[in-house]
Protein backbone atom coordinates (compact mmCIF):
# COMPACT_ATOMS: atom_id res chain seq x y z
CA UNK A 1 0.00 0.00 0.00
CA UNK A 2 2.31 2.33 0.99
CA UNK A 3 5.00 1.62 -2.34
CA UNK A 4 2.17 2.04 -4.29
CA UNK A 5 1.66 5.52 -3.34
CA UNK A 6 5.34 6.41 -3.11
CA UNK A 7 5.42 5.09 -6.67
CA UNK A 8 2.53 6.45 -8.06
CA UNK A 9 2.12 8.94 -11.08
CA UNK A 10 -1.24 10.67 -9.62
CA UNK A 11 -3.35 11.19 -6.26
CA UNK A 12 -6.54 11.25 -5.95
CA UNK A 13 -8.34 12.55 -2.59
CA UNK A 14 -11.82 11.86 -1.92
CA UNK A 15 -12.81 13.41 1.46
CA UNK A 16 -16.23 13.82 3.14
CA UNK A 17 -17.22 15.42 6.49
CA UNK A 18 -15.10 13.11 8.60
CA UNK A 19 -11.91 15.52 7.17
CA UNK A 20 -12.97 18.00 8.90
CA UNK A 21 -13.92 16.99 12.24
CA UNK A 22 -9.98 17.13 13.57
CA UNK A 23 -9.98 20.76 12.75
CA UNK A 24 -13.00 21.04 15.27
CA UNK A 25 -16.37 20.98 12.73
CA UNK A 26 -19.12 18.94 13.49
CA UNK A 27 -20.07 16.12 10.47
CA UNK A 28 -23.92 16.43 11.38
CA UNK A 29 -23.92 12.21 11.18
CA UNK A 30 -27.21 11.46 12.20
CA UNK A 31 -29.98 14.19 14.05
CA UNK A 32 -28.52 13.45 16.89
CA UNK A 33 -25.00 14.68 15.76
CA UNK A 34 -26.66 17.14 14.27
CA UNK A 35 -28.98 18.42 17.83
CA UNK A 36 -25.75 18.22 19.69
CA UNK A 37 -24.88 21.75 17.33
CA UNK A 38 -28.39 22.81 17.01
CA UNK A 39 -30.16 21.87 20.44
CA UNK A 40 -32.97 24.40 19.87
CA UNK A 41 -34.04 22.38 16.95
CA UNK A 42 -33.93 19.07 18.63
CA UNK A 43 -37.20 17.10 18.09
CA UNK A 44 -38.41 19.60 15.66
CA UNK A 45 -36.08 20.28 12.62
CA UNK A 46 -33.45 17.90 11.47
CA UNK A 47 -30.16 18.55 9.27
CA UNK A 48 -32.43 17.20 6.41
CA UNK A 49 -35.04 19.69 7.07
CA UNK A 50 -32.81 22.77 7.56
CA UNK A 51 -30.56 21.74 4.44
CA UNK A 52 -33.58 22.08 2.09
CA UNK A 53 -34.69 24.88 -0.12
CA UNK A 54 -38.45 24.57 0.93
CA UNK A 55 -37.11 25.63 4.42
CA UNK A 56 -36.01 28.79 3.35
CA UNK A 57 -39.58 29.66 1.56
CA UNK A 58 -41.17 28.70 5.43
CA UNK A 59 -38.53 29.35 7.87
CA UNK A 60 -35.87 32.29 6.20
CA UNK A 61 -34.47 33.20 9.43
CA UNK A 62 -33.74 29.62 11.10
CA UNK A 63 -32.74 28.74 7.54
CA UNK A 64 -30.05 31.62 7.56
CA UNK A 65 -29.32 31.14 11.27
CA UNK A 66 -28.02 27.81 10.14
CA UNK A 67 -25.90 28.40 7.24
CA UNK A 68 -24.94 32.06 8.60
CA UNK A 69 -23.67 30.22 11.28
CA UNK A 70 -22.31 27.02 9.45
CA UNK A 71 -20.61 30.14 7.37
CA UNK A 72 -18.96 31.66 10.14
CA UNK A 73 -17.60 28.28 11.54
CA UNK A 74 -16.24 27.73 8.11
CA UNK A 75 -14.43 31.13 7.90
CA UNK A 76 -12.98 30.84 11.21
CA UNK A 77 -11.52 27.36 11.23
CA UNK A 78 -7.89 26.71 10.25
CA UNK A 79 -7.58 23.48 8.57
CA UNK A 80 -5.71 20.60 10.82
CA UNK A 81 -1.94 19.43 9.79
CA UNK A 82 -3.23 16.19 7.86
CA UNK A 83 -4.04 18.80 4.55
CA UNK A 84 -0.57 20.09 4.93
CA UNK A 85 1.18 16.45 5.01
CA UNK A 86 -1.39 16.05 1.69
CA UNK A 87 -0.30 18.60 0.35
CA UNK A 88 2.97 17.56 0.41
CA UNK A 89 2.06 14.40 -1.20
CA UNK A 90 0.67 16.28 -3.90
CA UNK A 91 3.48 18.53 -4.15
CA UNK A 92 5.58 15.79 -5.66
CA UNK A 93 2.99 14.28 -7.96
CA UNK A 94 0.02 15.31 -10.25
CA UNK A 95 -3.05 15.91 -8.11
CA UNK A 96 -6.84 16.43 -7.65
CA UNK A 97 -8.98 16.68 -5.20
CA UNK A 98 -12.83 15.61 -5.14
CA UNK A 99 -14.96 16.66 -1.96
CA UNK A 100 -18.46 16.90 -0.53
CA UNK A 101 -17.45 19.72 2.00
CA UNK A 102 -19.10 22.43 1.87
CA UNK A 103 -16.62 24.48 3.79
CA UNK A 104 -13.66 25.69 1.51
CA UNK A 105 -11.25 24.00 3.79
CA UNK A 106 -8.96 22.44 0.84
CA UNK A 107 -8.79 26.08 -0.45
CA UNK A 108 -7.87 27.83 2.58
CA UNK A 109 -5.27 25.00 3.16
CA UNK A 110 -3.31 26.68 -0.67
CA UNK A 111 -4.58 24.06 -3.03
CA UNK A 112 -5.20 24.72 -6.38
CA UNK A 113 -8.58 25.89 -6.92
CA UNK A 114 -8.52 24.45 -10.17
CA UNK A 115 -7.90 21.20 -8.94
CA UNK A 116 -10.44 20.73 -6.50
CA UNK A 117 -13.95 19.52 -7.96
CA UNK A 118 -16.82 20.25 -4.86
CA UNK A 119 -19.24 17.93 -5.95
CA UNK A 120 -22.13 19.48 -3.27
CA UNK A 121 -20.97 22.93 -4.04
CA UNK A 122 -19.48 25.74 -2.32
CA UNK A 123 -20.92 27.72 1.18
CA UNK A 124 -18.91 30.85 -0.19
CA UNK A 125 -20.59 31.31 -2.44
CA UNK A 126 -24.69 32.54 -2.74
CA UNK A 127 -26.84 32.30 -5.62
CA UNK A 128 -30.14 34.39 -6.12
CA UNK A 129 -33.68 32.73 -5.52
CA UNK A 130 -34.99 34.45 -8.33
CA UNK A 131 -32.58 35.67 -11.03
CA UNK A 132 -29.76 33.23 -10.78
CA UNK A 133 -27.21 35.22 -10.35
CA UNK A 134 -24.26 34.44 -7.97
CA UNK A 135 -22.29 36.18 -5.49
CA UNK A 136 -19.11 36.02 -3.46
CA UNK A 137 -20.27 35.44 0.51
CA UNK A 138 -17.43 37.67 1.51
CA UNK A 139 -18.61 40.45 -0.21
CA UNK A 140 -21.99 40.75 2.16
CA UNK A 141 -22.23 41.61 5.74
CA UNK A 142 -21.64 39.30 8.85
CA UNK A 143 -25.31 37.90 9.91
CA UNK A 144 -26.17 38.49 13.28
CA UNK A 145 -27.99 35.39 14.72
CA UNK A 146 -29.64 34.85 18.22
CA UNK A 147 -28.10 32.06 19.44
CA UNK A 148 -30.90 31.28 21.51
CA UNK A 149 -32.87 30.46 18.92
CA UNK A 150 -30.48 30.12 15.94
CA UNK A 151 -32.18 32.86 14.19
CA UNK A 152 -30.35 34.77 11.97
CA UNK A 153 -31.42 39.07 12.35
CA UNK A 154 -32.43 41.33 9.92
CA UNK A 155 -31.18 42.10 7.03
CA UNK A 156 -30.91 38.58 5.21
CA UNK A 157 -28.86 38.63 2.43
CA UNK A 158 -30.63 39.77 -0.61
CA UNK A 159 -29.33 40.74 -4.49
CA UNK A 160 -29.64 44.22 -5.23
CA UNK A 161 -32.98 43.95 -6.39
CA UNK A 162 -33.77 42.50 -3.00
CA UNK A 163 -34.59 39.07 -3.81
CA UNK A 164 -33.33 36.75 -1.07
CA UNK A 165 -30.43 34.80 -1.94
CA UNK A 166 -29.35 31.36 -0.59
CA UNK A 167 -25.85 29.25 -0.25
CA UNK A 168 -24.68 28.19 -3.99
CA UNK A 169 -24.76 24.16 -2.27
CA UNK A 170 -26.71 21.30 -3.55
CA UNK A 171 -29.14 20.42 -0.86
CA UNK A 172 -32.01 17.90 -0.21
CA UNK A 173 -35.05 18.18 -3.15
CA UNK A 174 -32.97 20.83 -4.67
CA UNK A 175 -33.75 21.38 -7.99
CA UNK A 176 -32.67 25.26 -8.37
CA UNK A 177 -28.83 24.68 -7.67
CA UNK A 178 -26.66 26.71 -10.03
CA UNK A 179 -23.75 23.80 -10.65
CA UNK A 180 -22.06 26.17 -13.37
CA UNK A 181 -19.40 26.46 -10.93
CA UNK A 182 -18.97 22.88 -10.23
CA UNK A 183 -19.95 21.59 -13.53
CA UNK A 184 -16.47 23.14 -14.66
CA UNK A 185 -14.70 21.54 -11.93
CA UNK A 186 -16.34 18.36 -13.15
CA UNK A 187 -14.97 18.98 -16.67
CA UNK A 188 -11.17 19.70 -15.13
CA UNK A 189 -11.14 16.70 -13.12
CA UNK A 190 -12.19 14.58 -16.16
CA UNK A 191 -9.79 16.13 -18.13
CA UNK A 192 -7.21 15.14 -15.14
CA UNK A 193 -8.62 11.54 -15.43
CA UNK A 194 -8.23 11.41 -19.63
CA UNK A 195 -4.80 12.44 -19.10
CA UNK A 196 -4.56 9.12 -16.39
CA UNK A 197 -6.57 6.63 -17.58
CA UNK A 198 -2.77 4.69 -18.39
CA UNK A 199 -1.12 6.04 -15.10
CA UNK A 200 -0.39 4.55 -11.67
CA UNK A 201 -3.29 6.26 -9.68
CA UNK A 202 -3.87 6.17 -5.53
CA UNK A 203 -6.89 7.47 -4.07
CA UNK A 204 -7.35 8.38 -0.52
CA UNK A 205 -10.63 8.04 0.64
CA UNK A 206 -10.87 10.08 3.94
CA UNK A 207 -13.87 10.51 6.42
CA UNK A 208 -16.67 9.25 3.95
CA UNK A 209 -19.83 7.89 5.08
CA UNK A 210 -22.30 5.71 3.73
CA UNK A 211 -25.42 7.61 4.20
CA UNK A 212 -25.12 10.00 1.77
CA UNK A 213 -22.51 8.02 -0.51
CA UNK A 214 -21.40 10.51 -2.96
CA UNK A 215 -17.63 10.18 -2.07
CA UNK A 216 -17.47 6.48 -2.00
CA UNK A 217 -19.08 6.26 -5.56
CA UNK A 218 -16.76 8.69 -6.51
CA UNK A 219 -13.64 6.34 -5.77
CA UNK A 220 -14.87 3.63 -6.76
CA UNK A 221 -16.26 4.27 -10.04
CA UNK A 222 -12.01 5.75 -10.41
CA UNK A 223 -11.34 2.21 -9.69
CA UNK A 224 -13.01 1.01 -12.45
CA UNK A 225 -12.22 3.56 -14.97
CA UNK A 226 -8.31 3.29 -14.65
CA UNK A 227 -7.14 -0.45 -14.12
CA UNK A 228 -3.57 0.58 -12.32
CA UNK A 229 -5.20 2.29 -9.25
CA UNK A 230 -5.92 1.57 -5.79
CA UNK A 231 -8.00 3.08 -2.96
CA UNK A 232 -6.94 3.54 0.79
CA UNK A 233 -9.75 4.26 2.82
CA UNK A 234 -9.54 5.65 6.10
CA UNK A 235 -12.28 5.73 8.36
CA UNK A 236 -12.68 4.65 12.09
CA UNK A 237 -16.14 2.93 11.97
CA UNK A 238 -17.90 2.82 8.26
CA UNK A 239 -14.77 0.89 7.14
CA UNK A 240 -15.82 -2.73 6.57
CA UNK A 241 -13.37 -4.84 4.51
CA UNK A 242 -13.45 -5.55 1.40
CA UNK A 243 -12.72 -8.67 -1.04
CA UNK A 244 -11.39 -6.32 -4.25
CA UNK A 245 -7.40 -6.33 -3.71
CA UNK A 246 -7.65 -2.61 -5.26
CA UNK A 247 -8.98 -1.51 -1.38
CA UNK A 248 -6.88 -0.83 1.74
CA UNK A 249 -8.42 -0.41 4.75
CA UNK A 250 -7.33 1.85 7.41
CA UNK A 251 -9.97 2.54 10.51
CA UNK A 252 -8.57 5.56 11.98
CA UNK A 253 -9.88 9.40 11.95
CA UNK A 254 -8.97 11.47 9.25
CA UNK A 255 -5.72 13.29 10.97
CA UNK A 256 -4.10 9.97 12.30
CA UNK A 257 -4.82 8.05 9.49
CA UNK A 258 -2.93 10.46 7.35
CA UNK A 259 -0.46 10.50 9.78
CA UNK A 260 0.03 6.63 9.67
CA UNK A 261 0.62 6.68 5.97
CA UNK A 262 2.96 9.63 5.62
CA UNK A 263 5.73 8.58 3.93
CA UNK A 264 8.17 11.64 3.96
């Protein structure tokens, strides 16, 4: 396992929320994970409720009290010492990076924007509820929320014709996302994966779950586009083992499982 990605041409990381929870961020897993961050929506609203467009039509100011403060956490965390030893991995080799994180974390941590592909979209980043139009998050004021309640204050972000806008992400019976962003990512990582198909390929496959699956279908359908890969997947519970000789297993959190395969 370890030769194999010393010796190989190109990584591949695949991370979900579990990258992020040694830098302090919560992964939401379950309502109860997600209560333990939210307790004044405990037995009422759940993460799939809250991450839903139809919320923000009924409940605009719990909607924004949740991603206004989701935002803020997301601003304000530094990302943990595992992205640095990545990127040094990727440093040495060709690269790319596919995520469900929300949370701009790869970004922040100086890797190529143009080779990250954030397949749920982007939290910095709002798109308009009515003309379609996108906007940098940084470019609007802080929300104030009342923590009591986890109610974001007047104003709410709005365009400048003052139709409310919402976080450019892909959430749950979402059929207004603008992917134009992400659909180009899309196109540069298969572009990346053209220019592979004959190459020695790792992926990493760090903190992803099985109930929402994205990143694990992600990896493997890599396996079976490019016949010289492998995938190391590190995970401390979801990590069952598997027959295919293309998969390592590694059941450790994000940080210390990076740690254990750092090979510099």
């Amino acid at each position: 396992m370890q030769k194999f990605l010393k010796e190989c041409d190109a990584l591949i990381i695949t991370a979900g929320a579990g990258m992020g929870i040694d830098s302090g961020l919560p992964d939401y897993r379950g309502d109860q994970g997600f209560w333990k961050v939210y307790r004044p929506f405990q037995n009422k609203y759940g993460f799939q409720d809250c991450a839903n467009p139809e919320f923000l039509k009924q409940n605009p100011h719990l909607f924004w009290g949740f991603y206004g403060h989701r935002l803020e956490l997301y601003t304000n965390t530094i990302p943990h010492e595992g992205f640095q030893i990545i990127k040094k991995w990727c440093e040495q080799k060709d690269y790319f990076i596919i995520t469900s994180n929300v949370d701009g974390q790869f970004q922040k941590a100086g890797f190529d924007q143009k080779k990250v592909y954030e397949i749920h979209g982007s939290i910095h980043t709002f798109q308009c509820t009515k003309c379609s139009k996108l906007y940098l998050a940084n470019k609007f004021p802080k929300l104030k929320i009342d923590f009591q309640k986890f109610e974001a204050v007047d104003p709410l972000p709005r365009c400048e014709f003052n139709h409310i806008l919402r976080p450019n992400i892909l959430m749950f019976y979402d059929w207004d996302w603008i992917s134009t962003i992400y659909t180009k990512q899309c196109e540069n990582f298969e572009e990346f994966m053209n220019k592979h198909r004959n190459s020695k390929v790792c992926v990493i496959e760090i903190g992803a779950g099985t109930a929402i699956p994205s990143i694990r279908i992600k990896g493997e359908g890599i396996l079976s586009e490019i016949e010289n890969s492998i995938l190391i997947r590190i995970n401390p519970s979801e990590n069952e083992p598997e027959e295919n000789k293309k998969y390592y297993s590694i059941k450790k959190g994000g940080l210390e499982g990076i740690k254990s395969l750092n090979y510099l």
